[in-house]
Protein backbone atom coordinates (compact mmCIF):
# COMPACT_ATOMS: atom_id res chain seq x y z
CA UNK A 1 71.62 -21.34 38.66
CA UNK A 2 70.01 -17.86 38.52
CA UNK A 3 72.55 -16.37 40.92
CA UNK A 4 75.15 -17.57 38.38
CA UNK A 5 73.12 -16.27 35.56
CA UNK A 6 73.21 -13.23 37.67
CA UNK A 7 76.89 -13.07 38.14
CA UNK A 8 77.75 -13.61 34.45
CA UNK A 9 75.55 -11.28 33.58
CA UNK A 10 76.88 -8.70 36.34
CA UNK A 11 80.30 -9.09 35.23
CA UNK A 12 79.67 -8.66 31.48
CA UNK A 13 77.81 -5.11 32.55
CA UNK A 14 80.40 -3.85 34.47
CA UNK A 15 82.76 -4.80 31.65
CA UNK A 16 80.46 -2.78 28.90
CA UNK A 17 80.11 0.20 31.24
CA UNK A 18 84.04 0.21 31.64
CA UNK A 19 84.39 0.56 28.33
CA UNK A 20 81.45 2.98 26.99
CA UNK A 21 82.44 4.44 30.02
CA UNK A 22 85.99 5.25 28.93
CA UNK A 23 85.40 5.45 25.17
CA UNK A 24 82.65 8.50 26.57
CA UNK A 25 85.26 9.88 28.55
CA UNK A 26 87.68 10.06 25.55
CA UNK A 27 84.92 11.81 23.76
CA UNK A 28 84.22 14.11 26.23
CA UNK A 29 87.80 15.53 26.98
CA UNK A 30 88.10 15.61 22.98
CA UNK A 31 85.19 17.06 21.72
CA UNK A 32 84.35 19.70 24.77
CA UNK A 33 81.17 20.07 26.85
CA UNK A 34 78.27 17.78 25.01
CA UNK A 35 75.91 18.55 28.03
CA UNK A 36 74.40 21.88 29.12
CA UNK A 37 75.17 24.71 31.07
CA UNK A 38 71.61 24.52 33.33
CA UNK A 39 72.58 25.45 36.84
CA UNK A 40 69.73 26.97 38.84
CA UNK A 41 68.15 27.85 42.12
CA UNK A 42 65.35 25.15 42.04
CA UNK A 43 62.60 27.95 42.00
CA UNK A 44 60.72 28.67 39.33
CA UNK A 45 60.25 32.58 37.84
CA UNK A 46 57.86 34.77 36.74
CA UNK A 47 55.33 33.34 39.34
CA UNK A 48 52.18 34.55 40.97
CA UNK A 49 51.13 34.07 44.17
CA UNK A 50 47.54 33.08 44.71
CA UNK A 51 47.23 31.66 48.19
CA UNK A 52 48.41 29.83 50.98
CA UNK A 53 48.11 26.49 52.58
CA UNK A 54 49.82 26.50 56.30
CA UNK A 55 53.62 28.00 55.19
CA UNK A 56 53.60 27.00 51.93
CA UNK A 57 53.30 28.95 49.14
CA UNK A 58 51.53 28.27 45.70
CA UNK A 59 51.45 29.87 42.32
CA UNK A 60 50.57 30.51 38.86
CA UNK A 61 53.51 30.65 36.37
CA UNK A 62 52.32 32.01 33.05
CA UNK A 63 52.32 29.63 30.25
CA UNK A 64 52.24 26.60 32.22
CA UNK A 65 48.08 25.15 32.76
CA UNK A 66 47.20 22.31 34.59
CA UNK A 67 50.06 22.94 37.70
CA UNK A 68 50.45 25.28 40.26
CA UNK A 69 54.14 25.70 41.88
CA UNK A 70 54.50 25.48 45.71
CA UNK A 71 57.00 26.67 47.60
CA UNK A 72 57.69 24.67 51.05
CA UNK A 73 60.32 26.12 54.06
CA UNK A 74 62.84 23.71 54.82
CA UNK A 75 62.84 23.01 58.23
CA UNK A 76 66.30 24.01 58.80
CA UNK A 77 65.54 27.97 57.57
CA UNK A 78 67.64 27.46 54.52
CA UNK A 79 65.43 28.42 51.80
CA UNK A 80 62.23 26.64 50.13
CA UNK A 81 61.83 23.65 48.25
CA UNK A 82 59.91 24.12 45.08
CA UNK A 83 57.13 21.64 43.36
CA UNK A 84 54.98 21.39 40.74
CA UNK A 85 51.17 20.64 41.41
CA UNK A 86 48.64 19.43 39.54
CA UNK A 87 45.33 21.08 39.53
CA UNK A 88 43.10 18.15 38.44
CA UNK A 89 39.87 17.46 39.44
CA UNK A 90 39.89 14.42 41.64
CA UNK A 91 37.73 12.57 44.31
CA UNK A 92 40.62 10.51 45.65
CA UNK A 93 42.16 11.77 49.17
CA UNK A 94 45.74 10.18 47.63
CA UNK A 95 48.50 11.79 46.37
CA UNK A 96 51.81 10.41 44.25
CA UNK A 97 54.90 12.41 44.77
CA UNK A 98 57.16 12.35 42.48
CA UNK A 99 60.71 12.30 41.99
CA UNK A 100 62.80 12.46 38.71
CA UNK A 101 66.41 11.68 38.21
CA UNK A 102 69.46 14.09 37.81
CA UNK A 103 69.33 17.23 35.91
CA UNK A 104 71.68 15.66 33.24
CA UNK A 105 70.20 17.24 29.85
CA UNK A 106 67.76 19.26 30.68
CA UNK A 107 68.84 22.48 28.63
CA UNK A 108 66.24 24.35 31.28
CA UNK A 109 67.46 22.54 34.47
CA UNK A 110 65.66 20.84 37.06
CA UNK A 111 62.52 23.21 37.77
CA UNK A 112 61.59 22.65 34.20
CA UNK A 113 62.08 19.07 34.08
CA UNK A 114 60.10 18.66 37.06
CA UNK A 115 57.12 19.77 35.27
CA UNK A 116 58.47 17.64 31.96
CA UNK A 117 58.35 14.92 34.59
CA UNK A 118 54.72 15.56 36.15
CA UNK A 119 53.15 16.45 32.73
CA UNK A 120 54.57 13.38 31.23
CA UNK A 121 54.73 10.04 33.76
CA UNK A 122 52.57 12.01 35.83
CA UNK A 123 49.72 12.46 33.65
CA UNK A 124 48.99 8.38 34.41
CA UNK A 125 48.49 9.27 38.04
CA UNK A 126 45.98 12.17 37.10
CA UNK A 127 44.01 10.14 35.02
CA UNK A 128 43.31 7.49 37.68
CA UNK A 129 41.93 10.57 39.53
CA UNK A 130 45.44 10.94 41.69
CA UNK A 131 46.80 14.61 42.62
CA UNK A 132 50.52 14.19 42.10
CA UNK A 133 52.96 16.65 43.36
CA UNK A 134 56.78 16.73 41.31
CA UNK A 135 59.42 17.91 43.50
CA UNK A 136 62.23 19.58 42.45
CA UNK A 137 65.05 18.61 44.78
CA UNK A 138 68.69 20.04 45.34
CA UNK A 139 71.89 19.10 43.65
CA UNK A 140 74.67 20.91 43.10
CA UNK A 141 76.42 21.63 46.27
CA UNK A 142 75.65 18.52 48.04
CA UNK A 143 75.99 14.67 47.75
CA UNK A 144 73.73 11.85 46.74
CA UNK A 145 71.21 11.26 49.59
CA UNK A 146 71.82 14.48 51.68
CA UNK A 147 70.25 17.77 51.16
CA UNK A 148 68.58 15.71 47.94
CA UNK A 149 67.02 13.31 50.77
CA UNK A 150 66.83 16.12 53.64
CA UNK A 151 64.05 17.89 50.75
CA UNK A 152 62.18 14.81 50.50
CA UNK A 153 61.51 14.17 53.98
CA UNK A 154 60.57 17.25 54.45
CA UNK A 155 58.27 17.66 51.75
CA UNK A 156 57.06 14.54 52.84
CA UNK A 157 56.64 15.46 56.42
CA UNK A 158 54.56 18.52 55.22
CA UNK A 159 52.46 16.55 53.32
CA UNK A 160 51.60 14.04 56.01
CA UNK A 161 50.26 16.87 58.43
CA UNK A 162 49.68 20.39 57.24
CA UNK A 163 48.47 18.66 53.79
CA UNK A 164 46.51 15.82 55.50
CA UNK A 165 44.65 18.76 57.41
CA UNK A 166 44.33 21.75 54.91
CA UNK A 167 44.48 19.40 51.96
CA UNK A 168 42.64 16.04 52.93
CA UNK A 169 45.66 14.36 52.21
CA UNK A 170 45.07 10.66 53.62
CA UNK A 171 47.48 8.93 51.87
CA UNK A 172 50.55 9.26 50.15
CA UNK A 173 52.54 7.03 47.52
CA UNK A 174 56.25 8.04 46.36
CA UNK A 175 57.26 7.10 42.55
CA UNK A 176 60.86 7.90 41.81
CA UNK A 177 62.86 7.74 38.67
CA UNK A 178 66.71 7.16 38.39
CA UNK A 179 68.20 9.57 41.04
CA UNK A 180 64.88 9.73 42.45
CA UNK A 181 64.37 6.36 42.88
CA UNK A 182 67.54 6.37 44.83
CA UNK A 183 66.06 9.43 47.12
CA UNK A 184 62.14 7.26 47.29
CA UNK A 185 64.36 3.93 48.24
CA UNK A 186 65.75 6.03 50.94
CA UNK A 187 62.73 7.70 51.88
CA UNK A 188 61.72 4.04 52.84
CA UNK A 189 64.07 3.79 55.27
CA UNK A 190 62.86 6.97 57.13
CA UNK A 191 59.42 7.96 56.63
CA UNK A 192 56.51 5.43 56.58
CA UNK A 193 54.29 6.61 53.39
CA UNK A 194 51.62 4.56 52.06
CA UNK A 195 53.81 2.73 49.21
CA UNK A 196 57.34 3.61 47.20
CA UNK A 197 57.90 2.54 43.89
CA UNK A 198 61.50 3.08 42.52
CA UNK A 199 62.69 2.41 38.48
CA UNK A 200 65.98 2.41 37.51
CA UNK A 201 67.42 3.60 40.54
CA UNK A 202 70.23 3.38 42.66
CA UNK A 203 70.75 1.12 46.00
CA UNK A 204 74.54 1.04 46.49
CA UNK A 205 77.38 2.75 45.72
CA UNK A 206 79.41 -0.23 43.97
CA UNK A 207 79.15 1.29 40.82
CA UNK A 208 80.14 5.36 41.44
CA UNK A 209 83.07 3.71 43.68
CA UNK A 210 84.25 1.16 40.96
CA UNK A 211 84.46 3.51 38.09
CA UNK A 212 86.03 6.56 40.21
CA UNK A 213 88.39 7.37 37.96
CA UNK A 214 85.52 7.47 34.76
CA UNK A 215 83.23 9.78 36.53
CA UNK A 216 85.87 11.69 38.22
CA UNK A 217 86.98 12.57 34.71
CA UNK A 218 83.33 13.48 33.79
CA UNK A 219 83.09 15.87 36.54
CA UNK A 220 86.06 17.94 35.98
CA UNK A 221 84.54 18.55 32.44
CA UNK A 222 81.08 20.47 33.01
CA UNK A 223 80.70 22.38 36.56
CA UNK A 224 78.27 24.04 34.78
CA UNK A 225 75.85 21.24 34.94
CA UNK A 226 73.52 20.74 37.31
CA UNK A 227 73.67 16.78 37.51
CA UNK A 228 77.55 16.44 37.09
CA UNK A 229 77.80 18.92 39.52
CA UNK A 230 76.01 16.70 42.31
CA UNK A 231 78.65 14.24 41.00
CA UNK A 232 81.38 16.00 41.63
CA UNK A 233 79.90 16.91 45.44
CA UNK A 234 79.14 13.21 46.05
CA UNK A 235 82.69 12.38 45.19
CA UNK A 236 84.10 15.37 47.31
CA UNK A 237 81.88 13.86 50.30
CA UNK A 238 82.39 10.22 50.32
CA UNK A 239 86.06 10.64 49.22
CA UNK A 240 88.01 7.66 47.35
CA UNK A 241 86.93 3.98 46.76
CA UNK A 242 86.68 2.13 49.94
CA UNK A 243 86.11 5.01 52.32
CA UNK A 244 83.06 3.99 54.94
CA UNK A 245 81.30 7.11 53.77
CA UNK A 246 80.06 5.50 51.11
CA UNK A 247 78.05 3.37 53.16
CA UNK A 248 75.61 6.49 53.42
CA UNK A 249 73.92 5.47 49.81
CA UNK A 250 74.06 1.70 51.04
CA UNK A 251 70.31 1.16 51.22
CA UNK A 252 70.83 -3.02 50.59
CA UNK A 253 72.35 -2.98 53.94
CA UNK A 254 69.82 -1.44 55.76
CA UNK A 255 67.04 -3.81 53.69
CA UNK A 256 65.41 -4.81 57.28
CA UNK A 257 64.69 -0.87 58.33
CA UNK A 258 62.58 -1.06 55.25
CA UNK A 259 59.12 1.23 56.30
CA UNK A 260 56.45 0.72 53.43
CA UNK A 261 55.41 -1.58 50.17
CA UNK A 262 57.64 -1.17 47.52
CA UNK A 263 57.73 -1.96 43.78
CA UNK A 264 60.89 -1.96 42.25
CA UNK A 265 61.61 -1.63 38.75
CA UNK A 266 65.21 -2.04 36.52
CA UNK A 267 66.07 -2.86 33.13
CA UNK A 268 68.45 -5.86 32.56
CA UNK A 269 70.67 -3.72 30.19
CA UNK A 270 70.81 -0.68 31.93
CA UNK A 271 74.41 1.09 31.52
CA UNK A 272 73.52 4.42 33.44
CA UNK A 273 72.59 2.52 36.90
CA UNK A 274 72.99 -1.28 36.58
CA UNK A 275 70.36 -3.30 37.31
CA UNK A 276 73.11 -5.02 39.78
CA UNK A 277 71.46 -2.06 42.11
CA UNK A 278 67.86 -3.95 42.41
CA UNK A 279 68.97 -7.24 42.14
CA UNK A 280 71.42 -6.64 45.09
CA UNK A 281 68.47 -5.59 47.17
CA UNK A 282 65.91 -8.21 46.33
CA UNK A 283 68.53 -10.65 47.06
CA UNK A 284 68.94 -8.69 50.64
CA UNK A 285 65.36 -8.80 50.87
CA UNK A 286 64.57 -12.29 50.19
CA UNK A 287 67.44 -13.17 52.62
CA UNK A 288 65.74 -11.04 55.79
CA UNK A 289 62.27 -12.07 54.90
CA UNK A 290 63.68 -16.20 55.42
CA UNK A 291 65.22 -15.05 58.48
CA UNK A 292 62.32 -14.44 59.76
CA UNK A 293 62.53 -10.08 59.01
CA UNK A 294 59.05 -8.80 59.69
CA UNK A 295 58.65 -6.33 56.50
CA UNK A 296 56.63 -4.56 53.88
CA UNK A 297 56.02 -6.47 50.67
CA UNK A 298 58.43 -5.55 48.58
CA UNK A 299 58.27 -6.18 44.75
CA UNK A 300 60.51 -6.97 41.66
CA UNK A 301 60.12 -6.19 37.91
CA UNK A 302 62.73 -6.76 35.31
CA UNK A 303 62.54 -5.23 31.63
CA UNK A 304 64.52 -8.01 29.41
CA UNK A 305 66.92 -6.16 27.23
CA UNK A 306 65.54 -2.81 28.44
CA UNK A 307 68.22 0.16 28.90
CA UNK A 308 68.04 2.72 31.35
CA UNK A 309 65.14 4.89 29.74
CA UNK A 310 63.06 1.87 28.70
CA UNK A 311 60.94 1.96 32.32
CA UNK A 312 59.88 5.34 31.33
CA UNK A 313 58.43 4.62 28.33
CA UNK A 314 57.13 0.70 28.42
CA UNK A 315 53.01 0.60 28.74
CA UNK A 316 53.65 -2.50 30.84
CA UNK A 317 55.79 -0.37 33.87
CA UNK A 318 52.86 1.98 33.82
CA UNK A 319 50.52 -0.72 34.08
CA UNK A 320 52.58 -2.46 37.00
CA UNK A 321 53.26 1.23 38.62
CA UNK A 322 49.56 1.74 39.00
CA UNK A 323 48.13 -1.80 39.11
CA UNK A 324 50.67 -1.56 42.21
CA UNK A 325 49.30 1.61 43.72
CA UNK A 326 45.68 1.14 43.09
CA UNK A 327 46.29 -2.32 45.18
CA UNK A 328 47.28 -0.32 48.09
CA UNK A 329 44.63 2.04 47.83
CA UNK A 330 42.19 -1.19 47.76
CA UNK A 331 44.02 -2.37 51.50
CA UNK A 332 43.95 0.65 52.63
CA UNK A 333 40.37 2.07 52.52
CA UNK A 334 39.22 -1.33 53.14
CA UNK A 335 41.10 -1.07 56.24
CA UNK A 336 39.41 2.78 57.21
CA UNK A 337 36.01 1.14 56.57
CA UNK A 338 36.40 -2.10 58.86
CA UNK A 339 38.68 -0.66 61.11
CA UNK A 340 37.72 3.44 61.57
């Protein structure tokens, strides 16, 4: 009964988003650009430098308190990846990284919704004594769950040794956010951290693949924007509907190489990523673990009526998110204290 509920409900969504989808489209071509012009490096400016941890970099940035921007090398020599800090006091050894979604409408661009991101959601985190770190990934120029997900693992990597020595790092928890979610769900499948939570985010490419021609249409109307931009890559990558290189953002079929505990959080009326995305992978999940799959716990937690924004905002996700975390942090220093 629920997988028909499930169904019915899939097949009215995909409907709806055909048609906002098109009736957007028609808007767009008719009325000109309706989203900004915010390409940028991913590095913030006017900084200055106040010391360094290993090879990374960190910062002041005038006007901005309470954060400190890092720069980390990637490890292939092709730049730095840039992140917002925060600077609050904390006892805790633990540290969230976070991930936001696509630079859509940000008027500043990514580096400045990064800190939107970690002064906002974040501030949660800091306030159960948390240092949380808000990563500002690449997208223009290269495809959902490439050099996006290449700048996660590294930062993640760096974290897990130069931070665990120079920073007392001991453990690490990944919350991502639409896009990001999509980047911590992958994360999972290739990095053990100490738990992922991912809202609103993408776990297959059903959705980019069934409305080609919509977003196609969408991304030959604003190359100056940041997020449309990473569209128009991720098409140019995977190529048309069908092609096996979309099975690179297929994280439901690789369910069982699952790494860490995860909480996973969707609205039921989400247009922008359907919720078809999570309820594709618990059904994955729930179908290894009576197998007989040896995984991580993962979670599920659906927002009745709630759009696409609604996780960011409800008191109850925040709740979950660190009722979630603050479980794992339980485990696992009861596990350094009985087992040293």
């Amino acid at each position: 009964m629920l997988n028909q509920i499930h169904q019915e409900r899939g097949a009215f969504r995909r409907f709806t988003l055909g048609m906002l989808g098109g009736f957007l489209g028609l808007v767009l071509v008719g009325c000109g650009p309706l989203l900004p012009d915010n390409r940028d490096d991913g590095l913030a400016a006017d900084l200055q430098p106040q010391f360094e941890v290993g090879d990374a970099l960190f910062s002041s940035q005038p006007g901005v308190s309470g954060s400190l921007w890092m720069e980390i090398p990637r490890k292939d020599g092709s730049g730095k990846i840039g992140a917002y800090v925060s600077t609050n006091l904390t006892n805790r050894d633990a540290w969230v990284l976070m991930l936001d979604g696509a630079a859509l409408v940000s008027w500043d661009g990514r580096v400045n919704q990064a800190l939107f991101f970690l002064d906002t959601f974040g501030r949660t985190f800091q306030q159960a004594g948390f240092r949380t770190v808000s990563l500002v990934t690449s997208e223009c120029g290269g495809a959902y769950a490439t050099r996006d997900l290449q700048d996660v693992i590294d930062a993640v990597d760096w974290l897990q040794t130069t931070g665990r020595t120079e920073l007392g790092i001991e453990r690490l928890y990944v919350v991502g956010y639409s896009l990001g979610a999509m980047l911590s769900t992958h994360l999972n499948l290739h990095r053990k951290v100490d738990g992922v939570v991912s809202i609103s985010g993408l776990t297959q490419p059903n959705q980019f693949e069934d409305n080609y021609l919509l977003y196609r249409l969408v991304t030959d109307n604003f190359p100056t924007n940041e997020g449309v931009c990473q569209l128009k890559s991720t098409y140019a990558a995977y190529g048309l509907p069908g092609d096996a290189r979309w099975s690179a953002l297929d994280a439901v079929a690789r369910v069982r190489e699952l790494q860490a505990p995860m909480l996973m959080v969707h609205g039921d009326r989400d247009a922008v990523l359907i919720v078809e995305n999570t309820w594709s992978l618990e059904k994955a999940y729930v179908g290894a673990v009576k197998e007989g799959a040896a995984l991580p716990s993962v979670e599920f937690m659906y927002l009745p009526g709630g759009d696409h924004f609604a996780p960011m905002i409800d008191p109850n996700v925040t709740i979950r998110v660190l009722e979630f975390i603050e479980r794992l942090e339980v485990a696992r220093v009861s596990q350094r204290l009985f087992f040293p």
